[in-house]
C-alpha atoms as a PDB file:
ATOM      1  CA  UNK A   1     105.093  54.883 143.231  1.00  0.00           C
ATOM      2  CA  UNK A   2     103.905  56.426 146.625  1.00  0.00           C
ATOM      3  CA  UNK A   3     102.599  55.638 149.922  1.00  0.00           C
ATOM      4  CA  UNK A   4      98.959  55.506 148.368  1.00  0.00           C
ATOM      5  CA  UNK A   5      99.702  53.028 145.658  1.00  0.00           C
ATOM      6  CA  UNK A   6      98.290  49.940 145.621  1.00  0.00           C
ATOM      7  CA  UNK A   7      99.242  46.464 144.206  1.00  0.00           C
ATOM      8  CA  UNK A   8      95.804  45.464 143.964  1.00  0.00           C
ATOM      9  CA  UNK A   9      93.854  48.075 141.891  1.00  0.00           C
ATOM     10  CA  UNK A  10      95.192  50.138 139.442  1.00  0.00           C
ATOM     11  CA  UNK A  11      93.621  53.815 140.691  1.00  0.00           C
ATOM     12  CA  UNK A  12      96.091  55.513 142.886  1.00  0.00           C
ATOM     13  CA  UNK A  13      94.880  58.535 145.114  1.00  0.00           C
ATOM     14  CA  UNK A  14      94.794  61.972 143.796  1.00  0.00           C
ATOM     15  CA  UNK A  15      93.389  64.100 146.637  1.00  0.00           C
ATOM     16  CA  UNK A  16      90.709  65.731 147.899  1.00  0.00           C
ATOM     17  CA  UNK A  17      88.593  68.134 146.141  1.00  0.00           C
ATOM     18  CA  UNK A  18      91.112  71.101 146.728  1.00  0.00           C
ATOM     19  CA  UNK A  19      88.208  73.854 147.119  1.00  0.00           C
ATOM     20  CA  UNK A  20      86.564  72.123 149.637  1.00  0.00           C
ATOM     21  CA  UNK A  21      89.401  70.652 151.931  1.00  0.00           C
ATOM     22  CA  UNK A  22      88.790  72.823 155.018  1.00  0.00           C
ATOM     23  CA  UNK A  23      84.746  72.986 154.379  1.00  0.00           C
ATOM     24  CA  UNK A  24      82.341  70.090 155.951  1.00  0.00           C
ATOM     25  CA  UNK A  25      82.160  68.372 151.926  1.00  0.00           C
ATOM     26  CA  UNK A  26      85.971  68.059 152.123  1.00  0.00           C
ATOM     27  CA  UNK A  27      85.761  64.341 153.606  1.00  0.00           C
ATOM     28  CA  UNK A  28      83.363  63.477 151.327  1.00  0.00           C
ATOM     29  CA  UNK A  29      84.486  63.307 148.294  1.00  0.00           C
ATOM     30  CA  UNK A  30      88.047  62.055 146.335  1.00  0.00           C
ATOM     31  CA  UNK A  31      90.003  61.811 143.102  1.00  0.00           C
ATOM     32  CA  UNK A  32      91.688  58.863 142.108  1.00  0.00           C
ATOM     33  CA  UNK A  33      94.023  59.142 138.835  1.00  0.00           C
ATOM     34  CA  UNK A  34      93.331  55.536 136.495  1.00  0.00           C
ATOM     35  CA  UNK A  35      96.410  54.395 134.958  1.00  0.00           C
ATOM     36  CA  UNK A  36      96.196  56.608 132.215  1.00  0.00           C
ATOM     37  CA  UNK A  37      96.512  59.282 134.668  1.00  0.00           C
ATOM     38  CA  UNK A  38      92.957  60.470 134.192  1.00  0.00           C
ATOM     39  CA  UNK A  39      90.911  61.855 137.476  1.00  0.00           C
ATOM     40  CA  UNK A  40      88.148  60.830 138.325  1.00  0.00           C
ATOM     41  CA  UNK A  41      85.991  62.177 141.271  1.00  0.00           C
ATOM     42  CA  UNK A  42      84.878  59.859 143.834  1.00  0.00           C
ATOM     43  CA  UNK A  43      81.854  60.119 146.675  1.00  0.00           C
ATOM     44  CA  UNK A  44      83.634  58.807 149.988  1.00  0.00           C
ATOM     45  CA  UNK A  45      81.303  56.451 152.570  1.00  0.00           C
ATOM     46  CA  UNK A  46      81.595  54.496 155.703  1.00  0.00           C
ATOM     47  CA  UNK A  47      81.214  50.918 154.597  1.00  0.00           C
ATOM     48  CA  UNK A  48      77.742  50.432 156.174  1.00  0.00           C
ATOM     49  CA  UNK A  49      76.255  53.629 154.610  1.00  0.00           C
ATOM     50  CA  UNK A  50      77.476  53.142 150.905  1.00  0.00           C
ATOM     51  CA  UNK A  51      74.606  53.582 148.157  1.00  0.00           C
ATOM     52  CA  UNK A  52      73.858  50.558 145.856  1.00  0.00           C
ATOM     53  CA  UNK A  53      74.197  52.275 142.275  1.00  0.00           C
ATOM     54  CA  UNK A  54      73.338  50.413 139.186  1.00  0.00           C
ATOM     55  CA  UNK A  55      75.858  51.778 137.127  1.00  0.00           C
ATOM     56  CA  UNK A  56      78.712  53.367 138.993  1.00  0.00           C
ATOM     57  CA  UNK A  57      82.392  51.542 140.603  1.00  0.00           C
ATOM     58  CA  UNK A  58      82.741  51.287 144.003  1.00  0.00           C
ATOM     59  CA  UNK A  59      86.455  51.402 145.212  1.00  0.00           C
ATOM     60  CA  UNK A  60      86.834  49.933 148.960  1.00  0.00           C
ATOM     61  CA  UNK A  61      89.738  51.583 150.576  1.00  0.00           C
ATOM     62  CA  UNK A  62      91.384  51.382 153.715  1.00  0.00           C
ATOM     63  CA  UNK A  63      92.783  54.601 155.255  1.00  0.00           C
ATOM     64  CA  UNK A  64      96.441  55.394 156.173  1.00  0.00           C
ATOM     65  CA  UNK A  65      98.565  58.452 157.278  1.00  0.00           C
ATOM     66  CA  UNK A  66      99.596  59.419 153.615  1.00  0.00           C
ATOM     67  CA  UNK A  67      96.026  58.586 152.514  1.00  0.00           C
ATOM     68  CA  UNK A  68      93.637  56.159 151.411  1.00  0.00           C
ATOM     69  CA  UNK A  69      95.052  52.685 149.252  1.00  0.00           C
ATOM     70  CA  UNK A  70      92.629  51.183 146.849  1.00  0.00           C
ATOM     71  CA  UNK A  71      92.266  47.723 148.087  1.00  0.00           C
ATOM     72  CA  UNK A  72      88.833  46.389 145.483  1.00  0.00           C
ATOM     73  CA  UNK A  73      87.015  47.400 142.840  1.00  0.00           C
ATOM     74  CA  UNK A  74      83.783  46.489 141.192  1.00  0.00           C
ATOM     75  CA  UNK A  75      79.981  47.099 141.593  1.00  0.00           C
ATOM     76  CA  UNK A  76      78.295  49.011 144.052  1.00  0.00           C
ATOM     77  CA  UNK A  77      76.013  47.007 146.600  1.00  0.00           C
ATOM     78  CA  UNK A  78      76.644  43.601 148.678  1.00  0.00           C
ATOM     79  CA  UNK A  79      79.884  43.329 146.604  1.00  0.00           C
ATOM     80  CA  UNK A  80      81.564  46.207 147.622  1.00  0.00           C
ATOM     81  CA  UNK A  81      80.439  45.669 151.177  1.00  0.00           C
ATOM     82  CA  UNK A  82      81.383  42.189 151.033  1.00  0.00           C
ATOM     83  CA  UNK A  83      85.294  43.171 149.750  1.00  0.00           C
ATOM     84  CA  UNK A  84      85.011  45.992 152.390  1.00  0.00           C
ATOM     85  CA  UNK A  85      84.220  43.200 155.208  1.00  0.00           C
ATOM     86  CA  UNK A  86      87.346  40.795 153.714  1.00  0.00           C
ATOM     87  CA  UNK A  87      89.458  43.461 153.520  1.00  0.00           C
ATOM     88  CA  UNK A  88      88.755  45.204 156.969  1.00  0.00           C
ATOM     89  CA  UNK A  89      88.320  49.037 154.831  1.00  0.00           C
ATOM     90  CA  UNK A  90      87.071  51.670 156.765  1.00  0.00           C
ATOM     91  CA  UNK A  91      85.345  53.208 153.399  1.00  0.00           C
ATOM     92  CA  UNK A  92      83.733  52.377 150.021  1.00  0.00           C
ATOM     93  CA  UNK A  93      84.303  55.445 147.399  1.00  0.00           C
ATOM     94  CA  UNK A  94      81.539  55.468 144.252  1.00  0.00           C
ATOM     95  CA  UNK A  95      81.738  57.197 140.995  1.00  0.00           C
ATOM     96  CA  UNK A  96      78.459  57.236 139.332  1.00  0.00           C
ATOM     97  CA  UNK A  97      79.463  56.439 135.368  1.00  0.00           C
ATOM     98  CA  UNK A  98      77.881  58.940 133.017  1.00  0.00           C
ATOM     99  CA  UNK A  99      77.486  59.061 129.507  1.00  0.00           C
ATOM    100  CA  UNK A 100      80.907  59.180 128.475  1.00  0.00           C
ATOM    101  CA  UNK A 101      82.690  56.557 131.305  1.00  0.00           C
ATOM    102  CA  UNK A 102      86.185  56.182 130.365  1.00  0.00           C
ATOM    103  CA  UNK A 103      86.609  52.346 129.501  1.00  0.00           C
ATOM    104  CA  UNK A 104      89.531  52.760 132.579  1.00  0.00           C
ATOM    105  CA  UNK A 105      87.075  52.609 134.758  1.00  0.00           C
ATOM    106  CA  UNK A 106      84.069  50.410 133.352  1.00  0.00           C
ATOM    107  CA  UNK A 107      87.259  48.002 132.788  1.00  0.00           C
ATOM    108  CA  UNK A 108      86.642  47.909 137.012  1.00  0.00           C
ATOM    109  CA  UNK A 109      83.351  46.702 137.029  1.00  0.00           C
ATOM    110  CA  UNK A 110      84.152  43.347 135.687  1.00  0.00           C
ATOM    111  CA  UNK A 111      86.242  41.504 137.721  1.00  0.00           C
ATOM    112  CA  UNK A 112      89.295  39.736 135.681  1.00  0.00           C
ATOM    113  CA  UNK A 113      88.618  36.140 134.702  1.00  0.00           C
ATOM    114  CA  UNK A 114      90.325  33.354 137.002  1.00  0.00           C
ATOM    115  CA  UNK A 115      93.957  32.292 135.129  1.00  0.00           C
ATOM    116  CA  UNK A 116      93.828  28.897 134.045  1.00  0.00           C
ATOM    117  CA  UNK A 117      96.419  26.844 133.387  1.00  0.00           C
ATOM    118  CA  UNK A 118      96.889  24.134 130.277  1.00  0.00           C
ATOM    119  CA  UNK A 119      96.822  20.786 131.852  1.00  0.00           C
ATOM    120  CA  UNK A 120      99.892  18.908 130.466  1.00  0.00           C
ATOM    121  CA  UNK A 121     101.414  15.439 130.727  1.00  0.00           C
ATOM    122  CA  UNK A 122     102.474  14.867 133.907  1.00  0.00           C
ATOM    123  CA  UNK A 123     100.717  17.691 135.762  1.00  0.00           C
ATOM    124  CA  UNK A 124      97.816  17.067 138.198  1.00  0.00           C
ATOM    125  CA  UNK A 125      94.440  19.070 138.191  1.00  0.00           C
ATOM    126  CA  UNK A 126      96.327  21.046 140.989  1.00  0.00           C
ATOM    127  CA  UNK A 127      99.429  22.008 139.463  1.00  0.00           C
ATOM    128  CA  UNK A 128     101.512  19.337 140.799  1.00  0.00           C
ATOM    129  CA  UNK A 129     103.871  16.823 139.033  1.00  0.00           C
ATOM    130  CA  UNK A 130     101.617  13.895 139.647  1.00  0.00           C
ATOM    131  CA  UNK A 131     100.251  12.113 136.754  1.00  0.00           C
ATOM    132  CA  UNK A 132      96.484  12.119 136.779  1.00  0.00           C
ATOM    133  CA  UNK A 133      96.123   8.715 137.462  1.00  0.00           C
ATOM    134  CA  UNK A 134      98.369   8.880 140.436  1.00  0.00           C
ATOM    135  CA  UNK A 135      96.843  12.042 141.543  1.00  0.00           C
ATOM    136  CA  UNK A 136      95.086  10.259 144.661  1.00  0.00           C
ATOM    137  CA  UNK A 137      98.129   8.563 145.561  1.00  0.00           C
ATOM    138  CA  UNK A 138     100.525  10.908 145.225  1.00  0.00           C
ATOM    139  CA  UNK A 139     102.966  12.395 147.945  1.00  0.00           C
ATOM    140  CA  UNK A 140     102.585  15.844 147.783  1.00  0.00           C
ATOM    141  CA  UNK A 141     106.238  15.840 149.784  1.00  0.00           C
ATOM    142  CA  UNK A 142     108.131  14.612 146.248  1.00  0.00           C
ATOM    143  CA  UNK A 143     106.978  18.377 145.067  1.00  0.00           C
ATOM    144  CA  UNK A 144     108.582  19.999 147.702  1.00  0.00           C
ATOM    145  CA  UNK A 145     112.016  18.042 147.152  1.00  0.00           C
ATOM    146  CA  UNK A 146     111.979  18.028 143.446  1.00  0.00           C
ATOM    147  CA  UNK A 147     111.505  14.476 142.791  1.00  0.00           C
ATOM    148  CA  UNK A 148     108.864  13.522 140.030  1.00  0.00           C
ATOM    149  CA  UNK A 149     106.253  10.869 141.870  1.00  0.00           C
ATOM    150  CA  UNK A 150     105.950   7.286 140.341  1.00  0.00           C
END
């Protein structure tokens, strides 16, 4: 793991294009390796000037010293400005998916399903240890302490 890792998304920076570095295209465009260690070249925005693509992953970043960290993936478009808004990124990075688009990345586009949890005896709507038919009566203190509410 390195400076440019992040916990969030599972691309981790890869560089600049290494021809064009010291040119005027240098800053604008990226690799990021997937996690099958894959590159994959990236266009690099500002946040207010990213292209809405139909079928392409935007990847907001924010920038450091060692380089940018992933920080949300998904679609193109209000999304990706949205997450870049949240997040307070200085740039959204797009890679238009071709024919071919390694399932790495399309795996990006859709954002993972909300965990759920089994609702069990005992356990509130909320996770708690509160029977359901207490649930509106319960003392959410007894949780903190341990104790199991009446």
């Amino acid at each position: 793991m390195n400076a440019t890792d992040s916990f969030l998304v599972p691309l981790v920076d890869a560089g600049r294009l290494s021809g064009l570095k010291s040119g005027p295209l240098g800053p604008r465009f990226r690799f990021w390796r997937d996690q099958d260690g894959r590159r994959h070249v990236f266009s690099v925005y500002e946040t207010d000037a990213a292209p809405d693509y139909s079928d392409a992953l935007a990847v907001v970043a924010r920038r450091t010293p060692a380089g940018p960290i992933a920080l949300w993936a998904g679609p193109t478009g209000e999304a990706a400005r949205a997450a870049a808004a949240r997040f307070l990124a200085e740039e959204i990075h797009i890679h238009v998916m071709g024919e071919d688009a390694p399932e790495s990345l399309r795996a990006l586009m859709t954002p993972p399903a909300p965990r759920t949890r089994a609702l069990s005896a005992g356990k509130s709507r909320k996770g708690g240890l509160c029977a359901p038919e207490k649930a509106a009566t319960c003392d959410r203190s007894d949780h903190r302490s341990g104790r199991r509410a009446a």
